[in-house]
Protein backbone atom coordinates (compact mmCIF):
# COMPACT_ATOMS: atom_id res chain seq x y z
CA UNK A 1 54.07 15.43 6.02
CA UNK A 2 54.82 15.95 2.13
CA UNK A 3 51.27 16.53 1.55
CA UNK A 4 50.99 19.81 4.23
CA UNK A 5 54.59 21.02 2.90
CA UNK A 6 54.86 20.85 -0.81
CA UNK A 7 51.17 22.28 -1.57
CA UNK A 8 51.75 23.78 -5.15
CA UNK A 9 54.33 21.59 -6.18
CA UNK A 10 52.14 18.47 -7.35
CA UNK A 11 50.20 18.64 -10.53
CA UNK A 12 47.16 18.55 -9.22
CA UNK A 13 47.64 21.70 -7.68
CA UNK A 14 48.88 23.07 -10.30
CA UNK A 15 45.36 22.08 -12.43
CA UNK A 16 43.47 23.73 -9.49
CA UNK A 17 45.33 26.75 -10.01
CA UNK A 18 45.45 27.19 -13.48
CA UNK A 19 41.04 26.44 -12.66
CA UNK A 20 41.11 29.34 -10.43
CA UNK A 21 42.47 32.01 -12.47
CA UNK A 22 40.95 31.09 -15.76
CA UNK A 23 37.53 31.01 -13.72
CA UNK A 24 38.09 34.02 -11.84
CA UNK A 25 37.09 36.27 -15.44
CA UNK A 26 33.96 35.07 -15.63
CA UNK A 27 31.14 36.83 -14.91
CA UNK A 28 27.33 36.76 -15.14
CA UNK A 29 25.87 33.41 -13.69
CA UNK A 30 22.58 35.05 -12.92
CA UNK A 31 23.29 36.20 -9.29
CA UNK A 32 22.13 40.29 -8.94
CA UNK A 33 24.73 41.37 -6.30
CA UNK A 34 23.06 43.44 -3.26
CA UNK A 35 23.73 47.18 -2.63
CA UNK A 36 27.31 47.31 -1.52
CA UNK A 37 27.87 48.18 2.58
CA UNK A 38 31.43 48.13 2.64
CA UNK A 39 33.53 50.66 0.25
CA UNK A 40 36.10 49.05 -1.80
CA UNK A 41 39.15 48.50 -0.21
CA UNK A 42 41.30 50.93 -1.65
CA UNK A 43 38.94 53.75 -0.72
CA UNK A 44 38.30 52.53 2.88
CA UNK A 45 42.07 51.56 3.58
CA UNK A 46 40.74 49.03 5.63
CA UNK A 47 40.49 45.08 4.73
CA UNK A 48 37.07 43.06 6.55
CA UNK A 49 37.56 39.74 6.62
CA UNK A 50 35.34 37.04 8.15
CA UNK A 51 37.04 33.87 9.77
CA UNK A 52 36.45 31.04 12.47
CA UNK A 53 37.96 30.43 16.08
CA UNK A 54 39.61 27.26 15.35
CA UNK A 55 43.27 26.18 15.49
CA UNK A 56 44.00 25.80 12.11
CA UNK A 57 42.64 29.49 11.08
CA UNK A 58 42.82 32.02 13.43
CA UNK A 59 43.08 31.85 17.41
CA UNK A 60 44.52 33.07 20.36
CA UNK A 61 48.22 31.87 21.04
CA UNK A 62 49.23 31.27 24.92
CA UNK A 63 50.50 35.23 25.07
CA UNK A 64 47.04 35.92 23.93
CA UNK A 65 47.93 37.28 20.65
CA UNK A 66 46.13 36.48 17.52
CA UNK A 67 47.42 33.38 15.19
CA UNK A 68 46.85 31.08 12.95
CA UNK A 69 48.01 30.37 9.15
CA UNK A 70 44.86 32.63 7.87
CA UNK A 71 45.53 35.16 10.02
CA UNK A 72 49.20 35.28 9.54
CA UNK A 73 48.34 34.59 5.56
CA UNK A 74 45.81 37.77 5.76
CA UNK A 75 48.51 39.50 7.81
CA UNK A 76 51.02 39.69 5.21
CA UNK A 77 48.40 39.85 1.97
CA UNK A 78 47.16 43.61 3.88
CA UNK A 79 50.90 44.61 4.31
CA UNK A 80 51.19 43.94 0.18
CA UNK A 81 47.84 46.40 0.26
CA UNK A 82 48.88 48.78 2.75
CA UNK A 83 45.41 48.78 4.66
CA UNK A 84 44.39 47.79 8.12
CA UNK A 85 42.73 44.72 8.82
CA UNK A 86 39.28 44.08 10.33
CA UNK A 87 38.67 40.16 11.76
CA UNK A 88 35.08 39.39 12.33
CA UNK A 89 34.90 36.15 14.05
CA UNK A 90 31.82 34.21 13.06
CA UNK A 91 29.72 32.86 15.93
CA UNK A 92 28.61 29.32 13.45
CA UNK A 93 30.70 27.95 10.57
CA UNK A 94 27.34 28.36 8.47
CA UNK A 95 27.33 32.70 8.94
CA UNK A 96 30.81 32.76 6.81
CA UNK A 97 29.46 32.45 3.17
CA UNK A 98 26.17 34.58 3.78
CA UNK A 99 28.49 37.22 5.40
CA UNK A 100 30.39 37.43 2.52
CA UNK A 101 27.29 37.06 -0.11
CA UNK A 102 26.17 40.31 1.89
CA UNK A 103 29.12 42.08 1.53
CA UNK A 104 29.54 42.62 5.52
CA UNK A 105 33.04 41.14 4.45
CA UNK A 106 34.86 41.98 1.73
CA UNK A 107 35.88 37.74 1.98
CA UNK A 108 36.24 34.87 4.20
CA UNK A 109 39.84 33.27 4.62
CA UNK A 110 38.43 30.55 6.90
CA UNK A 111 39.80 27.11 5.61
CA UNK A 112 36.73 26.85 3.19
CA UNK A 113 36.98 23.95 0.39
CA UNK A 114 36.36 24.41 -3.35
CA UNK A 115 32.87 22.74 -3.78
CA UNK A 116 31.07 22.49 -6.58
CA UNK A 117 27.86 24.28 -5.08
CA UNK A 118 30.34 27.18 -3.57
CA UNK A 119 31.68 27.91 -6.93
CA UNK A 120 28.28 28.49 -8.06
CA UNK A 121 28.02 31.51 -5.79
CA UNK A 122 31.66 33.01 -5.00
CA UNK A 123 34.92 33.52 -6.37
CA UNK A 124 37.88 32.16 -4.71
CA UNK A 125 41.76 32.86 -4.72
CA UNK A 126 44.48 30.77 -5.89
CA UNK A 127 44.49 27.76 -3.62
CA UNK A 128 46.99 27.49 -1.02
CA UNK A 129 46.59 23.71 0.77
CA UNK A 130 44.75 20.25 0.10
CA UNK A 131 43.25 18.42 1.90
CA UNK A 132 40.86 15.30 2.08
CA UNK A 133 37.57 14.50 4.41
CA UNK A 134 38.55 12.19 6.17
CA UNK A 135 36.11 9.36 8.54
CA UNK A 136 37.13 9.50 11.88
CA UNK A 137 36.24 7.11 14.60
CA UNK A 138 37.60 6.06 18.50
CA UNK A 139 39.58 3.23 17.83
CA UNK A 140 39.14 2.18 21.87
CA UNK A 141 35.26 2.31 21.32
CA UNK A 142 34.50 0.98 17.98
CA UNK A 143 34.86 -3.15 17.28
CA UNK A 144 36.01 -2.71 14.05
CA UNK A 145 37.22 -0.07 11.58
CA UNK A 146 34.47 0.71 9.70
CA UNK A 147 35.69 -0.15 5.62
CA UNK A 148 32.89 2.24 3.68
CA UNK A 149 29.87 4.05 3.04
CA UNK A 150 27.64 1.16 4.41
CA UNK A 151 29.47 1.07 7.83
CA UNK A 152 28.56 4.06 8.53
CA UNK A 153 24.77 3.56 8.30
CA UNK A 154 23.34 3.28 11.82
CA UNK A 155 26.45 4.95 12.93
CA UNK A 156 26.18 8.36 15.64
CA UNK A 157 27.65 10.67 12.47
CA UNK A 158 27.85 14.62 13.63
CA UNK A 159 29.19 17.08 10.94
CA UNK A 160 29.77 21.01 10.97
CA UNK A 161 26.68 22.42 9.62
CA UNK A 162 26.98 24.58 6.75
CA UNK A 163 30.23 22.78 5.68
CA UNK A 164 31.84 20.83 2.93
CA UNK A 165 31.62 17.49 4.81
CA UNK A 166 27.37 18.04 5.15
CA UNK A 167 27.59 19.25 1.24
CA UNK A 168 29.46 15.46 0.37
CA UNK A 169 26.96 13.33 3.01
CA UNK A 170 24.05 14.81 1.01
CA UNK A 171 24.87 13.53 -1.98
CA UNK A 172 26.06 10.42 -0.60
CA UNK A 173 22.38 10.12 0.62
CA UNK A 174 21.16 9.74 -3.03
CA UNK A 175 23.06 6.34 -3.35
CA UNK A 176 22.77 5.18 0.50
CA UNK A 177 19.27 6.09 1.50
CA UNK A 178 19.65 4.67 4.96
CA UNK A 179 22.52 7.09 5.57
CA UNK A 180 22.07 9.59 8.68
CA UNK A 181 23.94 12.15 10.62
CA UNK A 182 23.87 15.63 12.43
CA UNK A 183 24.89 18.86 11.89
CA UNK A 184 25.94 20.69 14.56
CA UNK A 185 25.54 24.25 14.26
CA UNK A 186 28.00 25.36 17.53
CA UNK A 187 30.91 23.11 17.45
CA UNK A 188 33.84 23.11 15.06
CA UNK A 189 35.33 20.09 13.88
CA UNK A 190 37.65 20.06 16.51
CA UNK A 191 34.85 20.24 19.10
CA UNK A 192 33.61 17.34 17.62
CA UNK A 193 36.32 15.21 17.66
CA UNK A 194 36.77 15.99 21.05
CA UNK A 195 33.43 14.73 21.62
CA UNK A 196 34.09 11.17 19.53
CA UNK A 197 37.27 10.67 21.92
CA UNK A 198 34.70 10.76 24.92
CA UNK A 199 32.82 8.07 23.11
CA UNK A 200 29.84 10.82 22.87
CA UNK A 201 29.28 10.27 18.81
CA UNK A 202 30.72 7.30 16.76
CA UNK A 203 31.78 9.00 13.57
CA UNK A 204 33.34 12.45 13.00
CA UNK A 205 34.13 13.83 9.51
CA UNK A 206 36.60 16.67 9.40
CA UNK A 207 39.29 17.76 7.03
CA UNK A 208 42.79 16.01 6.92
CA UNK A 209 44.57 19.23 8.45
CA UNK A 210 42.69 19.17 11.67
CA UNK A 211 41.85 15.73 11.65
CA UNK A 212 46.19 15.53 12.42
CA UNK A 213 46.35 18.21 14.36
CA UNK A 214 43.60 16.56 17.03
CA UNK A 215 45.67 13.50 16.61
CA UNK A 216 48.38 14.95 19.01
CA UNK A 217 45.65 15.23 21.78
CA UNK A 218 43.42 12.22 21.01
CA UNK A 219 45.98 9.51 20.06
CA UNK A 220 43.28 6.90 20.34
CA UNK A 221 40.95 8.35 17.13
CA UNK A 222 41.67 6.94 13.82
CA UNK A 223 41.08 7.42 10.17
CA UNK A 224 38.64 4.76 8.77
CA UNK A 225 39.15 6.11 5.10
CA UNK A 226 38.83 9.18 2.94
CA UNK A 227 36.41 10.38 2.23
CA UNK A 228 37.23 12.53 -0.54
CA UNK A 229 40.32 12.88 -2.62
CA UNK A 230 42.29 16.09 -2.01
CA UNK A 231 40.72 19.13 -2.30
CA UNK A 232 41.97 22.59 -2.10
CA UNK A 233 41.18 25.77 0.53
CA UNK A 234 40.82 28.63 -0.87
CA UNK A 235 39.87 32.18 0.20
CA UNK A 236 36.28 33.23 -1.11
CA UNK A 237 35.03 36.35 -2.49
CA UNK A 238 31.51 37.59 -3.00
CA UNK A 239 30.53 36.92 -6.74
CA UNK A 240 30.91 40.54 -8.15
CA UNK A 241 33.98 41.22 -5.56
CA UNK A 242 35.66 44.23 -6.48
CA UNK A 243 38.48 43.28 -9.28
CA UNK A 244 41.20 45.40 -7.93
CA UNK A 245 41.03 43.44 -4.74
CA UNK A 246 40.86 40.12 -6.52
CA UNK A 247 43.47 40.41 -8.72
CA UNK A 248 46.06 41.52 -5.77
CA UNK A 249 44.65 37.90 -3.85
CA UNK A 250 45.55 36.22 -6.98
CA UNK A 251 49.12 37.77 -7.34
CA UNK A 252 49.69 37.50 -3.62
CA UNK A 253 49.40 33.79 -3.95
CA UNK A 254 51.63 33.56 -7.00
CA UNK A 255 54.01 35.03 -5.24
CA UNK A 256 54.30 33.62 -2.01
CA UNK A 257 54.37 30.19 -3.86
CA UNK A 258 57.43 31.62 -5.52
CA UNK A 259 59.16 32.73 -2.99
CA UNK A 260 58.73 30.25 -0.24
CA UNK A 261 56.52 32.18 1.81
CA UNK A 262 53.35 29.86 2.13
CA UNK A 263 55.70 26.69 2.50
CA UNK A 264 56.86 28.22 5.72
CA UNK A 265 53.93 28.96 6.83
CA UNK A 266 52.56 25.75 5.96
CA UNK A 267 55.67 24.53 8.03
CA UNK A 268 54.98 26.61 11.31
CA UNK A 269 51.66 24.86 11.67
CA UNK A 270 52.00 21.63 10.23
CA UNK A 271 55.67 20.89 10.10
CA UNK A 272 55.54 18.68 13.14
CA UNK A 273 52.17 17.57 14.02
CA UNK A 274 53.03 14.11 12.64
CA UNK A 275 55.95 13.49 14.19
CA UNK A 276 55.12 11.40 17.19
CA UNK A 277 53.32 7.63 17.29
CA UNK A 278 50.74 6.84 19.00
CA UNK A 279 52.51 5.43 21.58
CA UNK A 280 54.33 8.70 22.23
CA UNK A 281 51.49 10.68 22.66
CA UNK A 282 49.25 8.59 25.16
CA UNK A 283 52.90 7.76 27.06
CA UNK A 284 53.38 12.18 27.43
CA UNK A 285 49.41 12.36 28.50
CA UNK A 286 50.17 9.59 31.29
CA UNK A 287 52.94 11.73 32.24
CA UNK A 288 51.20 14.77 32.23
CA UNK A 289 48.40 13.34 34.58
CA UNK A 290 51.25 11.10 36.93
CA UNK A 291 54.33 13.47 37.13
CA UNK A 292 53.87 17.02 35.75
CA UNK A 293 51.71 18.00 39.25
CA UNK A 294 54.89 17.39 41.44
CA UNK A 295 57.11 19.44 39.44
CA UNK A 296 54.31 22.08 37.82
CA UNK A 297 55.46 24.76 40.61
CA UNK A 298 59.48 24.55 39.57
CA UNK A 299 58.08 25.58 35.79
CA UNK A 300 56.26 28.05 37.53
CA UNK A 301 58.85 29.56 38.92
CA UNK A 302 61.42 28.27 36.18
CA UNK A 303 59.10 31.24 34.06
CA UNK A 304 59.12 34.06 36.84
CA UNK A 305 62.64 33.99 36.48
CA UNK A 306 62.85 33.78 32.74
CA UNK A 307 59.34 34.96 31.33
CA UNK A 308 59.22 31.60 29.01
CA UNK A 309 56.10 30.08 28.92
CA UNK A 310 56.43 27.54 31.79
CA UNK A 311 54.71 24.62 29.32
CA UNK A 312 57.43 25.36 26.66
CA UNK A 313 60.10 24.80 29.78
CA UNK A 314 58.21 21.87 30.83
CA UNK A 315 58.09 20.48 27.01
CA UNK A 316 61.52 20.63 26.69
CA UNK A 317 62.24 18.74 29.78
CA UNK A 318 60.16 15.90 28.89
CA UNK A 319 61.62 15.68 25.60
CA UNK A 320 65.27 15.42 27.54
CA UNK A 321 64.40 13.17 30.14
CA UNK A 322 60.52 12.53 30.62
CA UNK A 323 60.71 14.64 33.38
CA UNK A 324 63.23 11.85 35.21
CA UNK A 325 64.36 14.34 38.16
CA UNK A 326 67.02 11.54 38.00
CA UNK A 327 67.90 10.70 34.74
CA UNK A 328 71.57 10.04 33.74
CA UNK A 329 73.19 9.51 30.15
CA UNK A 330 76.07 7.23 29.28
CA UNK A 331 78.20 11.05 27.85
CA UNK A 332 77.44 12.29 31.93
CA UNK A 333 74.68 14.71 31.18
CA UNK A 334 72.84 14.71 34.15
CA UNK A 335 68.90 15.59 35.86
CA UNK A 336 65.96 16.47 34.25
CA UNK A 337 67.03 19.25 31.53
CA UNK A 338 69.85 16.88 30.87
CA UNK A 339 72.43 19.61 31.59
CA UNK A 340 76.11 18.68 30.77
CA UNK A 341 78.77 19.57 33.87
CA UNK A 342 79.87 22.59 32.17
CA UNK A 343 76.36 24.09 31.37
CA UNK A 344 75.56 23.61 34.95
CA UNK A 345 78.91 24.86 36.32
CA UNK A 346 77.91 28.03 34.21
CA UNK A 347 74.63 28.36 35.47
CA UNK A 348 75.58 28.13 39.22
CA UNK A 349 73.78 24.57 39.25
CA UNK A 350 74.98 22.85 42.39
CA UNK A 351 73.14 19.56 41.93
CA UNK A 352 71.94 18.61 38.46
CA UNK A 353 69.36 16.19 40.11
CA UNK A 354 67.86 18.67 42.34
CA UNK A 355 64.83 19.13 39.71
CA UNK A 356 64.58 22.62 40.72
CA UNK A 357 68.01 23.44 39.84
CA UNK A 358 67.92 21.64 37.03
CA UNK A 359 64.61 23.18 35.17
CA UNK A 360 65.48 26.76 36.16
CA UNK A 361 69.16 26.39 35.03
CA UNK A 362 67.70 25.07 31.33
CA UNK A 363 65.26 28.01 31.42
CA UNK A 364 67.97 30.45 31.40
CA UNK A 365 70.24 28.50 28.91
CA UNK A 366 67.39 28.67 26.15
CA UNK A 367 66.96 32.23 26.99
CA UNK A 368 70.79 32.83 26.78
CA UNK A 369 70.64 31.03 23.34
CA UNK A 370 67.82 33.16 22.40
CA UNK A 371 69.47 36.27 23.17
CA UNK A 372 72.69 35.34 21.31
CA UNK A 373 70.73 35.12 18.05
CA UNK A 374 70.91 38.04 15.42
CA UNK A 375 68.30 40.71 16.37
CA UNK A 376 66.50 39.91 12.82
CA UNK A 377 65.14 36.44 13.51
CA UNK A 378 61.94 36.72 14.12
CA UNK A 379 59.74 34.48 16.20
CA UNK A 380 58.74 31.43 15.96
CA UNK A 381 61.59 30.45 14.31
CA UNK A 382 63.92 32.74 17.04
CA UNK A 383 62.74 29.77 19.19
CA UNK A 384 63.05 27.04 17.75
CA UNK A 385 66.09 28.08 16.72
CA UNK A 386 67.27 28.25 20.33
CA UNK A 387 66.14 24.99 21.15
CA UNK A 388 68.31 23.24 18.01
CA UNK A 389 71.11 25.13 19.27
CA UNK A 390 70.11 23.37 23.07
CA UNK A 391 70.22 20.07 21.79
CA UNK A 392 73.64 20.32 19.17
CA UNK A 393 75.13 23.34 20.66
CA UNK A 394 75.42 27.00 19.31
CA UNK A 395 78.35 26.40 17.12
CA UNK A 396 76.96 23.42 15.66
CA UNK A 397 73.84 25.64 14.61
CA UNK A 398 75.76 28.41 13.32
CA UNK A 399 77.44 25.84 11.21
CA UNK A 400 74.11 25.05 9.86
CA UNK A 401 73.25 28.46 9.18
CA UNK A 402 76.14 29.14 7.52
CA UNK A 403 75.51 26.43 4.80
CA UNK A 404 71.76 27.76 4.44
CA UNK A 405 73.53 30.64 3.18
CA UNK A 406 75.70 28.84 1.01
CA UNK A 407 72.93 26.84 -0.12
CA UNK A 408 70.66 29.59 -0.61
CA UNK A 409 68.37 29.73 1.81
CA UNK A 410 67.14 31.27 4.75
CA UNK A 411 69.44 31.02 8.08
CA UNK A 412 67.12 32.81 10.33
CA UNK A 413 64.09 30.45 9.07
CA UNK A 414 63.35 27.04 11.04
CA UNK A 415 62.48 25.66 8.18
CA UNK A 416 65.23 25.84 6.29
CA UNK A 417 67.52 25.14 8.79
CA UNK A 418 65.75 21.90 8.96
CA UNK A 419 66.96 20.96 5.44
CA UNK A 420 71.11 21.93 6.71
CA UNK A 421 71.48 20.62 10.46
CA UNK A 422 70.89 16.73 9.23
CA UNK A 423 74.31 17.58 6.62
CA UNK A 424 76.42 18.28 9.58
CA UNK A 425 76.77 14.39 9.32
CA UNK A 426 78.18 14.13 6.22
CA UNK A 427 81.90 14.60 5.67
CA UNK A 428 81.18 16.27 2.69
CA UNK A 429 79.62 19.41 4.57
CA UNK A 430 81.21 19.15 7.98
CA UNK A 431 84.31 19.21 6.70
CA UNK A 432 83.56 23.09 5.41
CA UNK A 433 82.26 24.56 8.89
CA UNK A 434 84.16 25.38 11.81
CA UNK A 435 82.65 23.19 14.38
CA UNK A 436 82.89 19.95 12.75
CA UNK A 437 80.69 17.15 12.69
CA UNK A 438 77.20 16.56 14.37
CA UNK A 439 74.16 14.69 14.62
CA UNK A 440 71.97 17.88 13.54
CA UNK A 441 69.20 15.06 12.24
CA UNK A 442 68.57 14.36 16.34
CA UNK A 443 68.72 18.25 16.65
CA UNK A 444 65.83 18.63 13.91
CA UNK A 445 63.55 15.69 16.18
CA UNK A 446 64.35 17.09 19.67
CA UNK A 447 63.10 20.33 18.54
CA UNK A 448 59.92 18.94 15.85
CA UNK A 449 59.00 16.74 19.60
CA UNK A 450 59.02 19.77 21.96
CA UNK A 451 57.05 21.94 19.60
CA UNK A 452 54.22 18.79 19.40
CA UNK A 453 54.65 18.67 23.21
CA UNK A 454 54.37 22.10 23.79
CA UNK A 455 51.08 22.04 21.51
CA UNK A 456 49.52 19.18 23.97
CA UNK A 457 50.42 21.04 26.80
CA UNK A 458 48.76 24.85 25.78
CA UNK A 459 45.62 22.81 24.97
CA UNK A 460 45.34 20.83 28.19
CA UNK A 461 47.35 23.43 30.67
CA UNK A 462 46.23 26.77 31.76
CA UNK A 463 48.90 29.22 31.36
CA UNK A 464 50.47 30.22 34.59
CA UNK A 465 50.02 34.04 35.35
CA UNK A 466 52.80 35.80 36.94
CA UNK A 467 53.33 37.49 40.19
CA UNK A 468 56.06 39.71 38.97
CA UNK A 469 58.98 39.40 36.31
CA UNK A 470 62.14 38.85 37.03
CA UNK A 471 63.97 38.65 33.58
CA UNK A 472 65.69 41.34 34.63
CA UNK A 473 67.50 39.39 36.68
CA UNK A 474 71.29 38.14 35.07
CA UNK A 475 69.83 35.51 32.68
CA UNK A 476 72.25 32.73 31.98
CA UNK A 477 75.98 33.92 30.58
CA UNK A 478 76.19 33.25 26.33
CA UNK A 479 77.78 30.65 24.77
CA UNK A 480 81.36 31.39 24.10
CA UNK A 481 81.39 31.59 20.77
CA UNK A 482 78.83 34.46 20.09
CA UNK A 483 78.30 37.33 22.43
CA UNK A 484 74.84 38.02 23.79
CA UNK A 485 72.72 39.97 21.88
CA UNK A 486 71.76 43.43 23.05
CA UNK A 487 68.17 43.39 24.52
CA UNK A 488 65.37 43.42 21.90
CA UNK A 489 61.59 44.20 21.83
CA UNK A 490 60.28 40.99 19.78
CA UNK A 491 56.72 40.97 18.38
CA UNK A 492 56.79 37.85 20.19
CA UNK A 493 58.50 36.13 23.52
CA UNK A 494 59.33 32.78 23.55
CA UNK A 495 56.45 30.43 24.45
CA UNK A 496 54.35 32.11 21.78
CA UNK A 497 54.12 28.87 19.58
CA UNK A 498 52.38 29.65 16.53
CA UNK A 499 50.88 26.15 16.87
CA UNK A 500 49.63 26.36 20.68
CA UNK A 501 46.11 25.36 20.49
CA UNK A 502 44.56 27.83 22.36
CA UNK A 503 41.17 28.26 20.54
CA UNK A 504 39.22 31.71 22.25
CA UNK A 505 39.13 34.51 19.60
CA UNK A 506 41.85 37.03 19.93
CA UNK A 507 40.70 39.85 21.96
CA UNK A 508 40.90 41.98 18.90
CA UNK A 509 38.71 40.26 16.98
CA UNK A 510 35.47 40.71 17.97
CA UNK A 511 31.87 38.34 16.69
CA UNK A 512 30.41 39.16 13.35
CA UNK A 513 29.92 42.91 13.13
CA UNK A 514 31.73 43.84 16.20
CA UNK A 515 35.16 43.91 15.20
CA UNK A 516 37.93 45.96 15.69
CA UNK A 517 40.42 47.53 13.70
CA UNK A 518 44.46 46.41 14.06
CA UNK A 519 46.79 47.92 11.56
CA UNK A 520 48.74 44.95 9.36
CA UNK A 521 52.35 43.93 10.76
């Protein structure tokens, strides 16, 4: 997980950085720019960039809101500008570049890799991830993992067309002449790899990042070998892109390296997707098919009462019992949401294993731990905060926030709090805080689990639409400790997981040239 959270910090990085600014003043190279359509940035106030529908750029989260670590990257680079922002969703991975070569765009932030044939024709930003291409095949199909280059002659081999991994096979084809595939102008790479877990293809070659992501959903593909050796994504520019605007990419990036910025968002989407085995997975999708049905309508109703995203509800559960309507712990928390006496004595819970009870009286708790956070915490992190606090208790997370400000760091970011709940084992910290000791390293895994849980199930679920709200209605009392907040409009209500894989373009971004205009949060 190192290699998605400490981008910048590795040497190599560092090279590639160093590359990218000392590059970025060159000029010339023979390419005679076309008349300019779009007005510098500065003039227009408004910001074009081109991207792709895909879960590790830009998407549409379960509340239907756009996401995504470019979008939320772009996001907070047009808030440095001051300007508005105009998506254009490409309809093929190949339209990005030539969109941008044609200034309809003034750049692509679209998980694009530095290749040597792209730097012949655009500029690109400081780099903010690595990754490798990766060989992908269905463990369950194929009879052996294939070792190298010459395994994969004869193979079914589909690629994005237009992309990096096409760029690589062609050269490849110089030394293996034998060596075939197809490019696939409609599918992204995650298309494709759902197509390889059918058994449709034999060999998929995708980038690292999504190659884990898919992982979560398709447990039985595996990684044959790299490849490539890392490379970096970058944000690309039309050759003679307007300086002003280039410059302010370039200091954006040197700045949010700084100051922590791109590590948490490197952390919202990535954090957790390698967190569960193999095992883990395929035993949650045998759940999903065997048990979730029976109890779908409590969640249902479970987020009528509470307005939380019935699959985060039902992701939590599983993580506490495996959705065991009868499951019982040797400390005497009880039923499906694994509710202690005195939670359910608080909620009004009658009979811990009546699942019903049970699932809406843990609905209500999260939201009652929600609401007792400071108004400033924003989401996602407002959630998963909520959830740490569900599995240690409130005072326990306090605790932990508390020594994220001692320590420095953020106590309204999950990913920070990450680095402080595991001390609350150690005498040496839990000595300091009010509430004592805990196992906040459990706290951290309960809460990395749901969020990969709660990924499977916004790919595989539909969202349930409600009748009516009733979150009016008295949500569960607030821990003791800290009174309830006062009632908030977030950007965001819980269940919108910035790493729900809901791929259809945000409704505000519209294909190529019909896109609309949303001011920058």
């Amino acid at each position: 997980m190192d290699k998605f959270c400490n981008l910048g910090q590795t040497p190599k990085m560092r090279t590639w950085i160093l590359a990218i600014l000392l590059c970025a003043g060159l000029v010339g190279c023979g390419v005679k720019p076309p008349d300019r359509p779009l007005p510098p940035v500065q003039q227009s106030g408004e910001l074009v960039v081109v991207t792709r529908n895909s879960p590790t750029t830009y998407y549409e989260d379960a509340e239907g809101r756009p996401a995504g670590l470019e979008h939320d990257l772009i996001e907070l680079f047009a808030k440095d500008l001051g300007v508005q922002v105009r998506f254009v969703v490409a309809r093929q991975f190949n339209e990005i570049l030539p969109f941008v070569d044609n200034h309809r765009a003034h750049m692509a932030a679209a998980g694009l890799s530095l290749t040597p044939e792209r730097q012949r024709h655009f500029k690109f930003s400081v780099p903010y991830q690595m990754v490798a291409q990766q060989v992908v095949y269905n463990t369950n199909a194929a009879d052996e993992k294939p070792a190298g280059i010459q395994d994969l002659i004869g193979k079914r081999i589909e690629v994005v067309a237009g992309s990096s991994y096409a760029e690589h096979l062609r050269m490849l084809k110089k030394q293996y002449p034998a060596l075939a595939w197809k490019e696939n102008p409609v599918q992204e790479s995650e298309e494709l790899l759902d197509k390889l877990a059918l058994g449709v293809i034999d060999i998929v070659i995708a980038d690292s990042n999504i190659v884990s992501v898919s992982n979560n959903f398709h447990p039985e593909l595996g990684v044959a070998f790299n490849l490539t050796e890392n490379q970096p994504l970058a944000w690309a520019f039309p050759w003679d892109v307007d300086p002003f605007l280039f410059e302010k990419a370039q200091e954006f990036f040197v700045r949010i390296y700084k100051d922590g910025t791109l590590k948490r968002l490197l952390d919202r989407y990535y954090g957790h997707v390698k967190r569960l085995e193999r095992a883990d997975v395929e035993g949650f999708l045998v759940a999903e098919n065997a048990l979730l049905p029976k109890l779908r309508r409590f969640f249902h109703d479970a987020q009528e009462a509470t307005e939380l995203d019935w699959r985060l509800i039902a992701a939590i559960g599983y993580q506490e019992s495996h959705w065991d309507t009868l499951a019982t712990s040797p400390t005497g928390v009880r039923g499906l949401m694994m509710l202690t006496g005195e939670t359910a004595d608080r909620m009004g819970v009658s009979d811990r294993l009546d699942p019903k009870q049970s699932i809406l009286a843990g609905a209500r708790y999260v939201l009652s731990l929600k609401d007792a956070l400071p108004d400033r915490v924003p989401e996602p992190d407002r959630t998963w905060l909520a959830l740490a606090a569900y599995n240690s208790g409130y005072g326990h997370l306090e605790d932990a926030r508390i020594l994220a400000k001692k320590r420095k760091l953020n106590p309204d970011s999950w990913t920070d709090l990450k680095k402080t709940l595991p001390l609350l084992s150690q005498a040496a910290y839990y000595e300091g805080v009010k509430h004592g000791y805990a196992r906040g390293g459990e706290s951290v895994i309960f809460v990395e689990n749901v969020r990969t849980y709660y990924d499977i199930l916004a790919k595989f679920e539909k969202p349930y639409q409600r009748v009516f709200s009733t979150a009016s209605a008295k949500p569960a009392p607030p821990p003791e400790q800290t009174p309830a907040a006062a009632a908030r409009s977030a950007p965001y209500s819980l269940g919108t997981s910035q790493t729900g894989q809901g791929i259809r373009p945000p409704v505000s971004a519209f294909r190529l040239d019909k896109a609309a205009i949303r001011p920058a949060r």
